[in-house]
Every structure is written in structure tokens, then in C-alpha cells.
Protein backbone atom coordinates (compact mmCIF):
# COMPACT_ATOMS: atom_id res chain seq x y z
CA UNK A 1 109.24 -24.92 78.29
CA UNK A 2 107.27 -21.26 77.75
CA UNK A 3 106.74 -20.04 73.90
CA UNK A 4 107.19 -16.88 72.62
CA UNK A 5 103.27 -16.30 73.72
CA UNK A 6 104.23 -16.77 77.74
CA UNK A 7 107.25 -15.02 77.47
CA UNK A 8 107.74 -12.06 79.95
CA UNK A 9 109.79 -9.17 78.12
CA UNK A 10 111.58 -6.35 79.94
CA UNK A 11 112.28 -2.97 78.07
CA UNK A 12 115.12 -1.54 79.63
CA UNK A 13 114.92 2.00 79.03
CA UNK A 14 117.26 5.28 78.87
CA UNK A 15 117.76 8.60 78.54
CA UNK A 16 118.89 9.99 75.05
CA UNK A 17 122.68 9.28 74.21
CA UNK A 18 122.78 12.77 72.67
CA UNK A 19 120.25 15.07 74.81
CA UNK A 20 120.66 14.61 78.76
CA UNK A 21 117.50 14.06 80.58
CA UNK A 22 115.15 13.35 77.75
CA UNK A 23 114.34 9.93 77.05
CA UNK A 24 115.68 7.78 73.84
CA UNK A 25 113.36 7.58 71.31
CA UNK A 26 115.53 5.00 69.58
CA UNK A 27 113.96 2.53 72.62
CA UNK A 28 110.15 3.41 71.31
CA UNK A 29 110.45 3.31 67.71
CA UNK A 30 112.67 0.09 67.50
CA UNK A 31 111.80 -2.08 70.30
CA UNK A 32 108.31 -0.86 71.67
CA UNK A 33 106.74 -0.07 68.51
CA UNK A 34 107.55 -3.85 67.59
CA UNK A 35 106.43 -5.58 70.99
CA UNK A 36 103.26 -3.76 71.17
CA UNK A 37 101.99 -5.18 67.82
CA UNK A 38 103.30 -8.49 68.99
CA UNK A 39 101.05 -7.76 71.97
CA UNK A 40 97.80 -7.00 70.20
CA UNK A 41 98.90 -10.05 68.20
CA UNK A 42 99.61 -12.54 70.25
CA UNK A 43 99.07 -11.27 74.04
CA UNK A 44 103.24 -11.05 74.55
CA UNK A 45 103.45 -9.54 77.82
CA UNK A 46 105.92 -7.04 78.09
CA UNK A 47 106.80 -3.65 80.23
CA UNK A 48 109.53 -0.84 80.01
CA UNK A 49 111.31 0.29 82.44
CA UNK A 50 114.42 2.67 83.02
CA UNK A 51 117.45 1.39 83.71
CA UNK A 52 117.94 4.00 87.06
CA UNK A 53 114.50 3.32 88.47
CA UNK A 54 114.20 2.09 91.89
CA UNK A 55 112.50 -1.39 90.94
CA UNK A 56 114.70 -2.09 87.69
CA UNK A 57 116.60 -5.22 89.75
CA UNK A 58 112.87 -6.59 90.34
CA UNK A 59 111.87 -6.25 87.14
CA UNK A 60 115.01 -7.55 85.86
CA UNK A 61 114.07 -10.19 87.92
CA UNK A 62 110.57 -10.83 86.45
CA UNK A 63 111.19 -11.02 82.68
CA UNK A 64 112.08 -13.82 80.61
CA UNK A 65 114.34 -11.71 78.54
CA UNK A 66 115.24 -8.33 78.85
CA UNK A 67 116.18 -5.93 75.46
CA UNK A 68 118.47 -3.02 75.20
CA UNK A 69 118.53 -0.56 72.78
CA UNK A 70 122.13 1.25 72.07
CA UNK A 71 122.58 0.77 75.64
CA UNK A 72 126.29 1.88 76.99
CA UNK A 73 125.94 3.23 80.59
CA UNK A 74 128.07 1.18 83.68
CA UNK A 75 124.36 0.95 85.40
CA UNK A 76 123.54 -0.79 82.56
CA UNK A 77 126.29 -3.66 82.23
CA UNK A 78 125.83 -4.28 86.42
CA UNK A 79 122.21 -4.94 85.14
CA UNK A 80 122.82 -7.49 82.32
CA UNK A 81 125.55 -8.95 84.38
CA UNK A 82 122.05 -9.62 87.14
CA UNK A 83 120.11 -10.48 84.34
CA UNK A 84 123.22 -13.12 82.38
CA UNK A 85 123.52 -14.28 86.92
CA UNK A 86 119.57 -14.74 86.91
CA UNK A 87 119.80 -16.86 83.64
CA UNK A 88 117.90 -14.15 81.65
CA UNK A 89 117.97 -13.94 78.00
CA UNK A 90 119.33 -10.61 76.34
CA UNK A 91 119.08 -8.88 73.00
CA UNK A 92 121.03 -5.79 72.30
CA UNK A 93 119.66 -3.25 69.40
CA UNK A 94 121.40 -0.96 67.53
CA UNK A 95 120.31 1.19 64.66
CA UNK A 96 123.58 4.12 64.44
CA UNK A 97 127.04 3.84 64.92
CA UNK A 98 127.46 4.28 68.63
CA UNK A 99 131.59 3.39 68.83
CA UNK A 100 132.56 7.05 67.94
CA UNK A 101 130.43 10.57 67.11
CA UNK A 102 131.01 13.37 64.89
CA UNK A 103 132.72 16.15 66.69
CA UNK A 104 129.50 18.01 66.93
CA UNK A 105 127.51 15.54 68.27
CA UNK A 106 126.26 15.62 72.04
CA UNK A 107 126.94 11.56 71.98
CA UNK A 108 130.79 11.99 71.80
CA UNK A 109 130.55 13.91 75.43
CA UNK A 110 130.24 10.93 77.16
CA UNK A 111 133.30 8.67 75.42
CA UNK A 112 134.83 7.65 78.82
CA UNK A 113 131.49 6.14 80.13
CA UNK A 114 130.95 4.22 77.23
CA UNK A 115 130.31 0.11 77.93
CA UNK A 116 128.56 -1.12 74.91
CA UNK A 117 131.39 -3.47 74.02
CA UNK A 118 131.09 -4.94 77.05
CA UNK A 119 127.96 -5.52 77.05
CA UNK A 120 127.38 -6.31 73.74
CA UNK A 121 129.55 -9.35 74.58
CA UNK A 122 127.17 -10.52 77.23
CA UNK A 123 124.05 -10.77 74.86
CA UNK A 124 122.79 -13.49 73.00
CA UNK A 125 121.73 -11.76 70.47
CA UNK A 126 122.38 -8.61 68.65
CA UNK A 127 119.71 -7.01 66.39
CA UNK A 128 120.81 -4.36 63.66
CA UNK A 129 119.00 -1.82 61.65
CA UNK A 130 120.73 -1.92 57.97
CA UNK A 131 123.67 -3.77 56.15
CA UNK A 132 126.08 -1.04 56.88
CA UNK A 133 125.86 -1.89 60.74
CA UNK A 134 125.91 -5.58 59.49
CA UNK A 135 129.02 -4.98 57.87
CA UNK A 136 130.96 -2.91 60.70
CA UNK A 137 129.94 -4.00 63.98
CA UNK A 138 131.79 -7.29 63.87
CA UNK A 139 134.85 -4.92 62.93
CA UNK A 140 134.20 -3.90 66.68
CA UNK A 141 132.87 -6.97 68.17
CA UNK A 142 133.52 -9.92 65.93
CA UNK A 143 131.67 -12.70 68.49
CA UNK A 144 128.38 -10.22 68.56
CA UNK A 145 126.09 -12.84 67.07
CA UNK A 146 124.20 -10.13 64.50
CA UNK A 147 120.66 -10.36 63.41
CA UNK A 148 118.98 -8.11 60.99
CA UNK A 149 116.20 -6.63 62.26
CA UNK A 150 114.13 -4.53 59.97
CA UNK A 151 112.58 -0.91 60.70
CA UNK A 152 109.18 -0.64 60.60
CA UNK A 153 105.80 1.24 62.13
CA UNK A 154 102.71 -0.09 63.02
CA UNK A 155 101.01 1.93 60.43
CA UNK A 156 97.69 1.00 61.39
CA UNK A 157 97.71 2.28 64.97
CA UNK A 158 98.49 6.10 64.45
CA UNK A 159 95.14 6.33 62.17
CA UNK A 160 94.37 8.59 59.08
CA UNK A 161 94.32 12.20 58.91
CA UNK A 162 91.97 14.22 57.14
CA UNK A 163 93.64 15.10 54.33
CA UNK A 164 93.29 18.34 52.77
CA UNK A 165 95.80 19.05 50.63
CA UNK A 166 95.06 17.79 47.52
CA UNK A 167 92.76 21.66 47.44
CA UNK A 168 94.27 25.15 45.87
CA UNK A 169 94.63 26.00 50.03
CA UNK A 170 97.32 25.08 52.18
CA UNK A 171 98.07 25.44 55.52
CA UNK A 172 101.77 27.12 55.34
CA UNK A 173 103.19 24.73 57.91
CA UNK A 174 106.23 23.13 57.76
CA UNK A 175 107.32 20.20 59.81
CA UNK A 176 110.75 19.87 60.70
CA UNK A 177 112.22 16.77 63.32
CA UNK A 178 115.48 16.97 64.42
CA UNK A 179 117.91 15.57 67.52
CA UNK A 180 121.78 16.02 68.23
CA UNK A 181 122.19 19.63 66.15
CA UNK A 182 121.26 19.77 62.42
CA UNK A 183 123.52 17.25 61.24
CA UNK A 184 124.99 18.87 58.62
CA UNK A 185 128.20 20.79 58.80
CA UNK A 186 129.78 21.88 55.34
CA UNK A 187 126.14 23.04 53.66
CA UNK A 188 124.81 24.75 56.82
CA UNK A 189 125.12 28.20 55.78
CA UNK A 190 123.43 27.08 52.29
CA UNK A 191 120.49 25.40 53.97
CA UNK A 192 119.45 27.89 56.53
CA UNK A 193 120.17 30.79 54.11
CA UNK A 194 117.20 28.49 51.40
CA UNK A 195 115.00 28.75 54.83
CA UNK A 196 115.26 32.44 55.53
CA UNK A 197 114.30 33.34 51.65
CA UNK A 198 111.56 30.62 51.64
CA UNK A 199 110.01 32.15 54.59
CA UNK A 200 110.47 35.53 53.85
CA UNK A 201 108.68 35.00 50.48
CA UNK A 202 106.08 33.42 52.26
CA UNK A 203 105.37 35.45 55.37
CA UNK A 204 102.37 33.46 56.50
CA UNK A 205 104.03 30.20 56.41
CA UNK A 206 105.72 28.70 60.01
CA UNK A 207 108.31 26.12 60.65
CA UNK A 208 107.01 23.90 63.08
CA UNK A 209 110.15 22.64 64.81
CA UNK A 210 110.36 18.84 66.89
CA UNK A 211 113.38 18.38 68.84
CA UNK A 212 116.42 19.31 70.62
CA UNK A 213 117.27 23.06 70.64
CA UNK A 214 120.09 24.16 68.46
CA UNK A 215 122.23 27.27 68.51
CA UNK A 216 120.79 28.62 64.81
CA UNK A 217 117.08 27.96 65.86
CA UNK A 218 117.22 31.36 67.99
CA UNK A 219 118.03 33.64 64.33
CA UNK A 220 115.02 31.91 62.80
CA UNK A 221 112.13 34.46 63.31
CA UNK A 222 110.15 31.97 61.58
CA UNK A 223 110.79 29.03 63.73
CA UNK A 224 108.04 27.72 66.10
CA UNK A 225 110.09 25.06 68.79
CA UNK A 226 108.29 22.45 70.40
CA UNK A 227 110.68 20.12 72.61
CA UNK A 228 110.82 16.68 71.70
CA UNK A 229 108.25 14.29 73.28
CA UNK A 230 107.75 10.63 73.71
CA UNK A 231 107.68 8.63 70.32
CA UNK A 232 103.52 8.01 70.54
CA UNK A 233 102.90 11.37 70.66
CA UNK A 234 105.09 12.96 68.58
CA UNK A 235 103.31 10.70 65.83
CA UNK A 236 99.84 11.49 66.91
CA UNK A 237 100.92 15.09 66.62
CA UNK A 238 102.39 15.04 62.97
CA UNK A 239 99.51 13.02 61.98
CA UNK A 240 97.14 15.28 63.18
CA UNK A 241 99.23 18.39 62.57
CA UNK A 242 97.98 20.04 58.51
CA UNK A 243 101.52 20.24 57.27
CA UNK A 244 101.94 21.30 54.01
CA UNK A 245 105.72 19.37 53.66
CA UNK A 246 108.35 18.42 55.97
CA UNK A 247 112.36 18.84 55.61
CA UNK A 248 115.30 16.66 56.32
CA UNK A 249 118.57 18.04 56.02
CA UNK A 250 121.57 15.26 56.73
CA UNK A 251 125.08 15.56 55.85
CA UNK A 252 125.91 14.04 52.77
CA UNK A 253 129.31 13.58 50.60
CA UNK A 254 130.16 17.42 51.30
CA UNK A 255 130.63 15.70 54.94
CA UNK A 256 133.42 14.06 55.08
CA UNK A 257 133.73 13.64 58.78
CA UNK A 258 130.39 12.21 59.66
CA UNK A 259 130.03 10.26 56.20
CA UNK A 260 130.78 7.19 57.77
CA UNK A 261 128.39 8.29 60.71
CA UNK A 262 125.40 8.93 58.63
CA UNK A 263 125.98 5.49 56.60
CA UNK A 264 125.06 3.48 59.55
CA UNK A 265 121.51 6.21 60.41
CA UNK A 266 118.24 5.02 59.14
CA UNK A 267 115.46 6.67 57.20
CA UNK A 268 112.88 7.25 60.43
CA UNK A 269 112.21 10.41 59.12
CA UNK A 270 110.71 8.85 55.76
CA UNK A 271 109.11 6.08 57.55
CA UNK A 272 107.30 8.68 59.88
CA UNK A 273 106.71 11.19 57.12
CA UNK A 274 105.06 8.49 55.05
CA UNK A 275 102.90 7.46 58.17
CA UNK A 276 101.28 10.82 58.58
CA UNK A 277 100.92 11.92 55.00
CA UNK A 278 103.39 14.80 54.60
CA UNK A 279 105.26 15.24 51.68
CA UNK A 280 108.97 15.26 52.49
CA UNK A 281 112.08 16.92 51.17
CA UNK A 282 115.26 15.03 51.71
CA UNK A 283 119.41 15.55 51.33
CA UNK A 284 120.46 13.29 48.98
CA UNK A 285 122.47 11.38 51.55
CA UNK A 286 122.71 7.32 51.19
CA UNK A 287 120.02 6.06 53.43
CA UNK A 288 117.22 8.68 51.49
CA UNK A 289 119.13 7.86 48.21
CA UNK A 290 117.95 3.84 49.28
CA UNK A 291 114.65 4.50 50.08
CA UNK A 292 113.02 7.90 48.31
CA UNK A 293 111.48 7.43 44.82
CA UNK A 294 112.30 10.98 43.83
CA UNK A 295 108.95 12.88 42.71
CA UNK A 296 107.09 10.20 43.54
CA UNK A 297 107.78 9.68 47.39
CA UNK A 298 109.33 12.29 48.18
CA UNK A 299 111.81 14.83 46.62
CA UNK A 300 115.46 14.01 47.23
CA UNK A 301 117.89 17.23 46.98
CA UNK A 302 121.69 18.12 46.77
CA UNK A 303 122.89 19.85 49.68
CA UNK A 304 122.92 23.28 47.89
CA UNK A 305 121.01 26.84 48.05
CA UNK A 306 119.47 26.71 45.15
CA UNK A 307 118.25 22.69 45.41
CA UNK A 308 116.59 23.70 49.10
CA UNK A 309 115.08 26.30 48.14
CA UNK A 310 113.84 24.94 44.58
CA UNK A 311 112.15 22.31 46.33
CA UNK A 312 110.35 24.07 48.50
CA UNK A 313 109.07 26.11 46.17
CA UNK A 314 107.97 23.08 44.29
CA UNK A 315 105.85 22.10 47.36
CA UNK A 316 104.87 25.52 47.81
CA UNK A 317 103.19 25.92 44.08
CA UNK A 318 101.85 22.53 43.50
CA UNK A 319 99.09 21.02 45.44
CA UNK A 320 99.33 18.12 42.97
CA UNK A 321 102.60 16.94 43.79
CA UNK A 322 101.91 17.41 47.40
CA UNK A 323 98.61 14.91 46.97
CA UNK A 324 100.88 12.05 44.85
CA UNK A 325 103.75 12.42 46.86
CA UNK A 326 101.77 12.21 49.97
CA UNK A 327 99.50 9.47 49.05
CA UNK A 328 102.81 7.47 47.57
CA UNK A 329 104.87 7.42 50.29
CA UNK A 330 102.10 6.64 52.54
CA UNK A 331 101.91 3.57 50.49
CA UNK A 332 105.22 2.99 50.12
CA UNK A 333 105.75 2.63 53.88
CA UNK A 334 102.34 0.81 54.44
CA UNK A 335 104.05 -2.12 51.80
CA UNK A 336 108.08 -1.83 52.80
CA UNK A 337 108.45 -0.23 56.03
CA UNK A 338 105.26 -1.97 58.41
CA UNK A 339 106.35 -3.26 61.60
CA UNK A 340 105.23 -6.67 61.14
CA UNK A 341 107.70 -7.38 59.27
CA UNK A 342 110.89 -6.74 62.34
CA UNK A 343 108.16 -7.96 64.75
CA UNK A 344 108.07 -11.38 63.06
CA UNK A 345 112.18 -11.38 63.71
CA UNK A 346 112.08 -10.63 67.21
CA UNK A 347 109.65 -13.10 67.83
CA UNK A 348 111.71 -15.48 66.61
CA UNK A 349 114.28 -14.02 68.82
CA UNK A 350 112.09 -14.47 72.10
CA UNK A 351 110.47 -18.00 71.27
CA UNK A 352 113.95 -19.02 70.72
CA UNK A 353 115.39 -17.69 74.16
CA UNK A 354 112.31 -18.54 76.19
CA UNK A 355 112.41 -21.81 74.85
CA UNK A 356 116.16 -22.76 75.39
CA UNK A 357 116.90 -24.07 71.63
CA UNK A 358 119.95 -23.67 69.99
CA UNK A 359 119.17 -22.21 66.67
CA UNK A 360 121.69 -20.64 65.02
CA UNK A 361 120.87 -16.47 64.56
CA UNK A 362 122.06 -17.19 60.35
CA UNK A 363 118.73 -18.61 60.14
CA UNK A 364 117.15 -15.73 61.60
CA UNK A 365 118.74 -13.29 59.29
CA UNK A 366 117.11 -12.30 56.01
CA UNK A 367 118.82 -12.09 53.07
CA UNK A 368 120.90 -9.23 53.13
CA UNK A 369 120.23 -8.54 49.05
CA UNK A 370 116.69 -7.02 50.30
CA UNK A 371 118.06 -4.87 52.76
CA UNK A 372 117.31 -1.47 52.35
């Protein structure tokens, strides 16, 4: 029988359910980010691969187990229908709600080639991000046999900036990541109205924009785009970018149509902030609501003019609450949000599938009353 240790792991990746052509970033941050610390823990061997590469059936053939994240594509299920033939073990991962999208959404543009039911139903196991997906994907698939699997970073491996901003200077950047449109609908107007005063009371600051274009980024003089990039080196270039805050603007209650959307997201955004030291601004939407200590880790806002642009402002003034808040949340995610803690779970996971037991995945899942 191999352990966990000899087990040969297949990544199967993607492009981006929501931006054609670029690569997921859902793949990196939940499942690579966890194996490689398992890796330079334990030696785990493991490789990534996309799932419309020429060598994907030989690779497929090579692994132990092979893991999918949000994974709906008909190349996909002819490849864990190989993998199920070839007596492969598979885990599915999902961290949103990828049944249905919000009308604005690039995800909903490909409803009719959507298999993850099916394929869900072929896995042995299926990892989720938070207790709302614990709650509603057996409303979907009630056989999926549902795992919680934390989020997490390897803190350690993105290193320490040097950290100027607890001085009377600041640089006047602003960081601001964002895929799939701005994801807010009803307090759009508000929002990019707070950004056009901020910046036009600050001429010398920038926004420093990560991500997929959007149709308002072109009436943003202020706006500097840089197209999204792989998850490694996006991170290396926050943490090495001198950012004096960052924003994250989310639909909240004013939403109604994507409130049950946004339940399911996760706070990535934090989790990265908090990794490279920048002080973040948040909508006061659930999964910040859940995580932000407001003034401490970060400064949660109503979806509003006047709360936008207040906090930015607050930033803006204050080099003091940029240090605390800064410092904080860097903690904060160092203690709650390390990827040891989902790496430990999925290793579990693969010792258990390499291995052949029958364990049953209710002892694999935490207790959902610590679930963030």
C-alpha cells in the first residue's frame, strides 16, 4: 500500500470560468498553494497540468489521484471518467457557487457547457471552502461526499516587505484586485464617484489595478491596469509593491441578485492583503463581516459615497492606522488563515485514497462551529 508520502498527485488545470484564455487562479491559491507546502513538508510529489494539453491522458495516467478545482468543461468529465476507468482517486474543490452566475458575470456565458454535476458525482471526495457551500451543495448534489477544507497561504514563502509606512511619507499607491467585473451592481455609481473625488484630491496618488478589464476602468484617468498574472506572482508583486491601502468593493445587501452569489465567495482578498502588509478597505458584505476586525484589521464600510470615500481618507491622513492595521492583519492571517492548516485536510484526503481505506469523510470534517 503507498502513504500519503509516495503518493503521485495530478493538478488538473484550467482556464478561468469567468475570463477566456487566462488561467484560474482558483487552481493556485486552493490546491497548489496547499500541495506545495505538503511538498517542502513531506516530499509529496505532485505536478499540474491543463486539462487540453497534449499529454494530460499520460499524466492522468501517472498520478495516484488527480484534483479538480471548480472544474465543469465536457474535456474534463471524459478525463475523470479515464482517471475513475484507470482506478484513480479524485477530489473535486470548490470555493463559489458555480451552479448559476449573476447576470453580469462572464461565468453565466457558458451555462450549456456546464458538467460539474456530473462530475462531481464521479469523485470521491468533495472539498469546500466555507459553511455556506457546506450547506447548499448537497441541495445540488446530495451524494457529493463534502469535506471542509479551509483557506489558507503559505505565509512564510512570499517573505517580508520592507515596510515603510509606519513614516509621515507615503507612497500614494493604491492596490486594487479584481476578476469577473466589479461585483457590485446597485452602489456602482456611489463607489466609483468616492474614487474620482479621492483621486482628484490627491493628484499624486495612482490606482494600481490587478485583473480583468472592465468597461468603467477606461473613465478612470487615475487607473494604472496591469492584467492579471499567475497566483505566485501576483503575490510577489503586492508584497513587494509600497502600497499605501488596498480596496475591495463586493456587493452586499443593496444586491439582491448576487446576495446569494457572494455568500458562498471567500475572503482571498483579506487573506492576501494580510500576507503582504497592506491595509485594506472592505464592503461590509458577509464573508469581510466574518473575518475583518474593523479598525484593527482592516476597515469594513457600507456600500455608500460617503463610507468609500471616508475611509480612504482615513488611510490617507493616518500613518498610524495604516502601521496597526497592517501589522494586525498580517498577524491575523499568519494565526487563522496559514495553509497548514487545509494542507493537513488534504493530506488526509490523499493518504486515505492512496491507501485504499474506507474512512468515512465526517471524520475528516472539522467542526463546522469554527468555520469562518
Amino acid at each position: 500500500m503507498k502513504n500519503q508520502d509516495q503518493c503521485r498527485v495530478l493538478v488538473l488545470h484550467r482556464e478561468s470560468l469567468v475570463a477566456p484564455g487566462a488561467p484560474s487562479l482558483s487552481v493556485s491559491a486552493r490546491l497548489t498553494e496547499a500541495l506545495d507546502y505538503l511538498g517542502s513538508e513531506s516530499g509529496l510529489e505532485h505536478c499540474s497540468v491543463s486539462e487540453s494539453d497534449a499529454c494530460i491522458e499520460r499524466a492522468v495516467a501517472w498520478c495516484d489521484v488527480m484534483l479538480l478545482s471548480k472544474h465543469r468543461s465536457a474535456r474534463t468529465l471524459y478525463l475523470v471518467r479515464l482517471a475513475r476507468r484507470l482506478g484513480k482517486g479524485v477530489i473535486y474543490d470548490i470555493d463559489d457557487w458555480i451552479f448559476s452566475f449573476p447576470s453580469y458575470s462572464g461565468g453565466a456565458a457558458c451555462a450549456a457547457d456546464n458538467h460539474s454535476i456530473e462530475i462531481i458525482r464521479l469523485c470521491d471526495f468533495v472539498t469546500v471552502a466555507n459553511r455556506e457551500l457546506m450547506r447548499r451543495v448537497p441541495l445540488v448534489v446530495p451524494d457529493a461526499k463534502l469535506v471542509y477544507l479551509p483557506n489558507g497561504m503559505w505565509v512564510e514563502r512570499y517573505g517580508r516587505r520592507a515596510d515603510g509606512r509606519g513614516s509621515s511619507e507615503c507612497s500614494g499607491r493604491v492596490l486594487f484586485t479584481n476578476a469577473d467585473f466589479l461585483k457590485v451592481q446597485e452602489s456602482k455609481e456611489a463607489i466609483l464617484s468616492a474614487l474620482n473625488v479621492f483621486f482628484m484630491r490627491h493628484p499624486g496618488c495612482v490606482l494600481d489595478f490587478f485583473g480583468d478589464p472592465f468597461p468603467e476602468m477606461f473613465s478612470l484617468p487615475f487607473l494604472h491596469f496591469t492584467n492579471r498574472m499567475p497566483y505566485q506572482e501576483y503575490m510577489r508583486a503586492i508584497v513587494s509593491g509600497d502600497y499605501m491601502f488596498a480596496i475591495t468593493p463586493l456587493g452586499a445587501a443593496e444586491d439582491a441578485e448576487s446576495a446569494d452569489f457572494n455568500a458562498c465567495k471567500n475572503p482571498f482578498k483579506y487573506i492576501n492583503y494580510g500576507v503582504a502588509r497592506i491595509p485594506g478597505i472592505y464592503s461590509s458584505a458577509k464573508i469581510y463581516r466574518d473575518c475583518v476586525i474593523p479598525g484593527r484589521t482592516g476597515l469594513l464600510v457600507e456600500n455608500t459615497f460617503e463610507d468609500w470615500l471616508n475611509a480612504m481618507e482615513e488611510y490617507a491622513v493616518s500613518s498610524s492606522l495604516r502601521k496597526t492595521v497592517s501589522d494586525e492583519a498580517y498577524e491575523h492571517v499568519l494565526r487563522e488563515f496559514h495553509v497548514r492548516d487545509g494542507a493537513r485536510v488534504l493530506s488526509r484526503l490523499l493518504q486515505q485514497l492512496a491507501s485504499g481505506c474506507d474512512i468515512l469523510a465526517a471524520q475528516l470534517t472539522s467542526d463546522l462551529d469554527g468555520v469562518r
